[in-house]
Protein backbone atom coordinates (compact mmCIF):
# COMPACT_ATOMS: atom_id res chain seq x y z
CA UNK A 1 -27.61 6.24 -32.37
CA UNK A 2 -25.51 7.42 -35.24
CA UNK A 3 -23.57 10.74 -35.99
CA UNK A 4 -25.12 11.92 -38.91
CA UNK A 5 -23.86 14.89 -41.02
CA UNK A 6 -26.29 16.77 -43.76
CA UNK A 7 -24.89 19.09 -46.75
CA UNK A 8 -26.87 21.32 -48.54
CA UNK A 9 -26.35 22.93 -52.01
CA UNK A 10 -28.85 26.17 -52.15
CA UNK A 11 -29.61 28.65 -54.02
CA UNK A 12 -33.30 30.00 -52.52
CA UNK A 13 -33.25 28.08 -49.77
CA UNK A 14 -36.08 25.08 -50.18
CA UNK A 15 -33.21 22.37 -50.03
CA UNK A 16 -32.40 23.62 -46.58
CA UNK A 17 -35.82 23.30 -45.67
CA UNK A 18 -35.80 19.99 -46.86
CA UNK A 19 -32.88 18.93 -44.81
CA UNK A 20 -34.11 20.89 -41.61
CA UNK A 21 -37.04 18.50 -42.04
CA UNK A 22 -35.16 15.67 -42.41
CA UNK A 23 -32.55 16.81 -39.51
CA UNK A 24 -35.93 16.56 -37.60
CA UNK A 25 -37.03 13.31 -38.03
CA UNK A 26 -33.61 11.82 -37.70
CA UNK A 27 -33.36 13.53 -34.55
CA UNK A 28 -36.40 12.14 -33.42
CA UNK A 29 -35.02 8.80 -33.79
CA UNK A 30 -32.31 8.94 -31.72
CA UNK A 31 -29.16 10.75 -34.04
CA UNK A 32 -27.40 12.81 -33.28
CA UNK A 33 -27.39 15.41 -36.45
CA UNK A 34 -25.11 18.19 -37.78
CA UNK A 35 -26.79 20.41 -40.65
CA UNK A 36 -24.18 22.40 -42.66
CA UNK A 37 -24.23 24.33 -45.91
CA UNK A 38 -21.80 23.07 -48.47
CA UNK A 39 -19.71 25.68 -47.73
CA UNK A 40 -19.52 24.29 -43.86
CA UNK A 41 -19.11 20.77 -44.80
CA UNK A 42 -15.49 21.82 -46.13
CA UNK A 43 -14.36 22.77 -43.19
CA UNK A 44 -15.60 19.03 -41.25
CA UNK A 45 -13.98 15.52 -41.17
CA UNK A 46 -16.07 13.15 -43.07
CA UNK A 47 -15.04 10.46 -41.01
CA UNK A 48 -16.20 11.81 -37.55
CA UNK A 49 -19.62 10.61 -39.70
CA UNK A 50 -21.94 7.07 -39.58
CA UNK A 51 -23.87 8.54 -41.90
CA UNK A 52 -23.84 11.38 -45.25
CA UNK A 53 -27.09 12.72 -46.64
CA UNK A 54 -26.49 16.01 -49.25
CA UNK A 55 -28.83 17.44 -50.82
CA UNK A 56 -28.66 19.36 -53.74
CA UNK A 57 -30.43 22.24 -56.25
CA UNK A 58 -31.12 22.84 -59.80
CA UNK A 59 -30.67 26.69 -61.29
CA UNK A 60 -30.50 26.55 -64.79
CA UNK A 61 -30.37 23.11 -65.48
CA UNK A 62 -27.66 22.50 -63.52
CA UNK A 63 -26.50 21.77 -59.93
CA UNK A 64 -23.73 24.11 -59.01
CA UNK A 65 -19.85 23.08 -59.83
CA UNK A 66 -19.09 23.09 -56.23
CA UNK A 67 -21.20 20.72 -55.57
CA UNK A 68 -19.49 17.89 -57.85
CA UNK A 69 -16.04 19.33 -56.83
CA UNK A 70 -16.87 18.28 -53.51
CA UNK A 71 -18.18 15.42 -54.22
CA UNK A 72 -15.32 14.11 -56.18
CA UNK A 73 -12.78 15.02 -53.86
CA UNK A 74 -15.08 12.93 -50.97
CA UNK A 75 -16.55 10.21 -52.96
CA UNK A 76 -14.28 7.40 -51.24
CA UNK A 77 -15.38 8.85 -48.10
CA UNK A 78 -19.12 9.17 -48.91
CA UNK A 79 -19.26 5.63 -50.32
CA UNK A 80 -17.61 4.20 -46.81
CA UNK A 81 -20.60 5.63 -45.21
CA UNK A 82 -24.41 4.89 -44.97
CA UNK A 83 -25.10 7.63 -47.38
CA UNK A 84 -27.93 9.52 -49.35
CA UNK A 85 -28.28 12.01 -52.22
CA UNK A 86 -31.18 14.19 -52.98
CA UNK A 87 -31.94 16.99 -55.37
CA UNK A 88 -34.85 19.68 -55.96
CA UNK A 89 -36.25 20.87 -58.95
CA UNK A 90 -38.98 21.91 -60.46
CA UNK A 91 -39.13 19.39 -63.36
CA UNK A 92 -40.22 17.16 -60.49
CA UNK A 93 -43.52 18.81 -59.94
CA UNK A 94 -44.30 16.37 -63.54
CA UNK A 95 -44.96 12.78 -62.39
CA UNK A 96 -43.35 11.61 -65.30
CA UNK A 97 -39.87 13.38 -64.04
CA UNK A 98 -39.83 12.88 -60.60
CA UNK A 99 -38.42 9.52 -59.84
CA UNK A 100 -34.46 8.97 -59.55
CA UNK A 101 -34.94 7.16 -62.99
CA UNK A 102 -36.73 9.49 -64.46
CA UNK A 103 -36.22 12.82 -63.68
CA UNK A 104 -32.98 14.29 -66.17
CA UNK A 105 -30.79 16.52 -63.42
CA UNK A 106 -30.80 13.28 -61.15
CA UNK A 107 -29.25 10.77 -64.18
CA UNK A 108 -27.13 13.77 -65.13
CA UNK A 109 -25.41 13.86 -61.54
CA UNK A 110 -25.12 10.41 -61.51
CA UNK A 111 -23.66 10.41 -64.67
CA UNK A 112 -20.96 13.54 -63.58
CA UNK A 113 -20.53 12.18 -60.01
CA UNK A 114 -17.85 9.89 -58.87
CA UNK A 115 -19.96 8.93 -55.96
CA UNK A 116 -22.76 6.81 -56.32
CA UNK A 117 -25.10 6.94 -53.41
CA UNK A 118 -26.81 4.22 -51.76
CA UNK A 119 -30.42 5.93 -51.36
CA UNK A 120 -31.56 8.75 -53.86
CA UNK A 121 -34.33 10.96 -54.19
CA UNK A 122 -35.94 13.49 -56.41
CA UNK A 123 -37.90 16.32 -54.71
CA UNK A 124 -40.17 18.86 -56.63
CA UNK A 125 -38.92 22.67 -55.57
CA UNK A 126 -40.42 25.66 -54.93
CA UNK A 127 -40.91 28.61 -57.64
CA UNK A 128 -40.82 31.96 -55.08
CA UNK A 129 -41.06 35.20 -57.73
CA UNK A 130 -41.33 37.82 -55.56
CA UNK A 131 -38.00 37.20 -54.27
CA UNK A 132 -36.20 36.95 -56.95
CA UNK A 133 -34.20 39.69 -58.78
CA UNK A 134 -35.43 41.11 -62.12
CA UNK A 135 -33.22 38.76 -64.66
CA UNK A 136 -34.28 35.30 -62.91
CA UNK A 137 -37.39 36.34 -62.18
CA UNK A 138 -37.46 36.93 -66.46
CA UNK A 139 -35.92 33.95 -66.93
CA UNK A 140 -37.44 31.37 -64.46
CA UNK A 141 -41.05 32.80 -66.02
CA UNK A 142 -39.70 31.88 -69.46
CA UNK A 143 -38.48 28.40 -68.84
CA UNK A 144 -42.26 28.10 -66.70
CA UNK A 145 -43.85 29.23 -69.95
CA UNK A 146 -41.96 26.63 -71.89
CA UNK A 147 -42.71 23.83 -69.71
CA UNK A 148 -46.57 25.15 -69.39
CA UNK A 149 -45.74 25.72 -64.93
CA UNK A 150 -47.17 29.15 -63.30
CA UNK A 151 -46.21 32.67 -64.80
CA UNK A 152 -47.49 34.78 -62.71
CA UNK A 153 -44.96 36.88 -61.13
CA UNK A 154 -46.45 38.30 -58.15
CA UNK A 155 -47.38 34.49 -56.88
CA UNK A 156 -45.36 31.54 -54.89
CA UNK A 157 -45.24 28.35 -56.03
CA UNK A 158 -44.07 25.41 -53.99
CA UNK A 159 -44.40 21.93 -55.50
CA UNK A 160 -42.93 19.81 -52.96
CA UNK A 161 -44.59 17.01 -51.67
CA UNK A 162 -43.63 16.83 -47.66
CA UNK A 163 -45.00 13.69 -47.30
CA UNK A 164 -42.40 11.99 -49.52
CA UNK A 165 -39.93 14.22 -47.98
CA UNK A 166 -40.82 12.46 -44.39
CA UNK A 167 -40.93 8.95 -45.70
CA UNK A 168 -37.34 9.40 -47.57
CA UNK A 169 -36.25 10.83 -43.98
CA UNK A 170 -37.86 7.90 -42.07
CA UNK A 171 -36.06 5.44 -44.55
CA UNK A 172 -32.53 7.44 -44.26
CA UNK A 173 -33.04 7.13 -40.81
CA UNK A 174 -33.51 3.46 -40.73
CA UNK A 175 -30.21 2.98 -42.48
């Protein structure tokens, strides 16, 4: 049984729903799991940890400055521990971008990120319009219209494949 600790970074909320899952399954095998936001995770000890998963969101092409702050700071700590990364974005709903080597935000973090996690994985996010307010609602719709992904406004859109999202849980568990 191992003490396992997983961070979110979130800005709609689908990474959290990703690590709920994956809170689950670890569960289910015997750990014993903490769940915070990033925001939580500052106030815990690393070290009272066997094992680190965070997972992390794109907005705008970029996961949020926080994030790598954190990271930075912890990265001798993280890399001590059995440790995973993930991130979620909607690039990843294109098999061609949705693989740790090829999807761009995931070799951009590694690339910014002092820490250089043992297991990684790249998750395809959800596209929610009606929730969002009138300038990223404008904007997300643009950057779908770009890339050729769904602009209608008064629709949800979730891309993620739960299946992969159990198997990378049922591997992190294994570690």
């Amino acid at each position: 049984m191992s003490n396992t600790l997983i961070i979110y970074s979130t800005v709609d909320g689908q990474t959290k729903s990703i690590c709920e899952l994956v809170q689950g399954i670890n569960e289910g095998a015997g750990d014993s799991v903490t769940l915070a936001s990033l925001d939580e995770a500052k106030l815990l000890n690393l070290a009272d940890f066997d094992k680190i998963l965070i997972g992390a969101s794109i907005r705008y092409g970029k996961h949020r400055p926080e994030l790598y702050q954190y990271i930075n700071h912890h990265h001798a700590v993280l890399s001590a521990k059995q440790n995973a990364f993930f991130t979620v974005n909607v690039v990843a709903r294109k098999p061609e971008k949705n693989t740790p080597e090829t999807n761009p935000y995931m070799k951009k973090f590694l690339e910014l990120s002092l820490w250089k996690p043992q297991q990684l994985a790249v998750f395809a996010g959800k596209i929610d319009y009606p929730s969002y307010r009138f300038f990223d609602k404008t904007m997300i719709r643009l950057i779908m219209w770009i890339t050729k992904g769904p602009t209608d406004t008064s629709g949800t859109y979730e891309f993620t494949d739960w299946e992969q999202v159990e198997e990378f849980a049922k591997a992190f568990s294994e570690q």
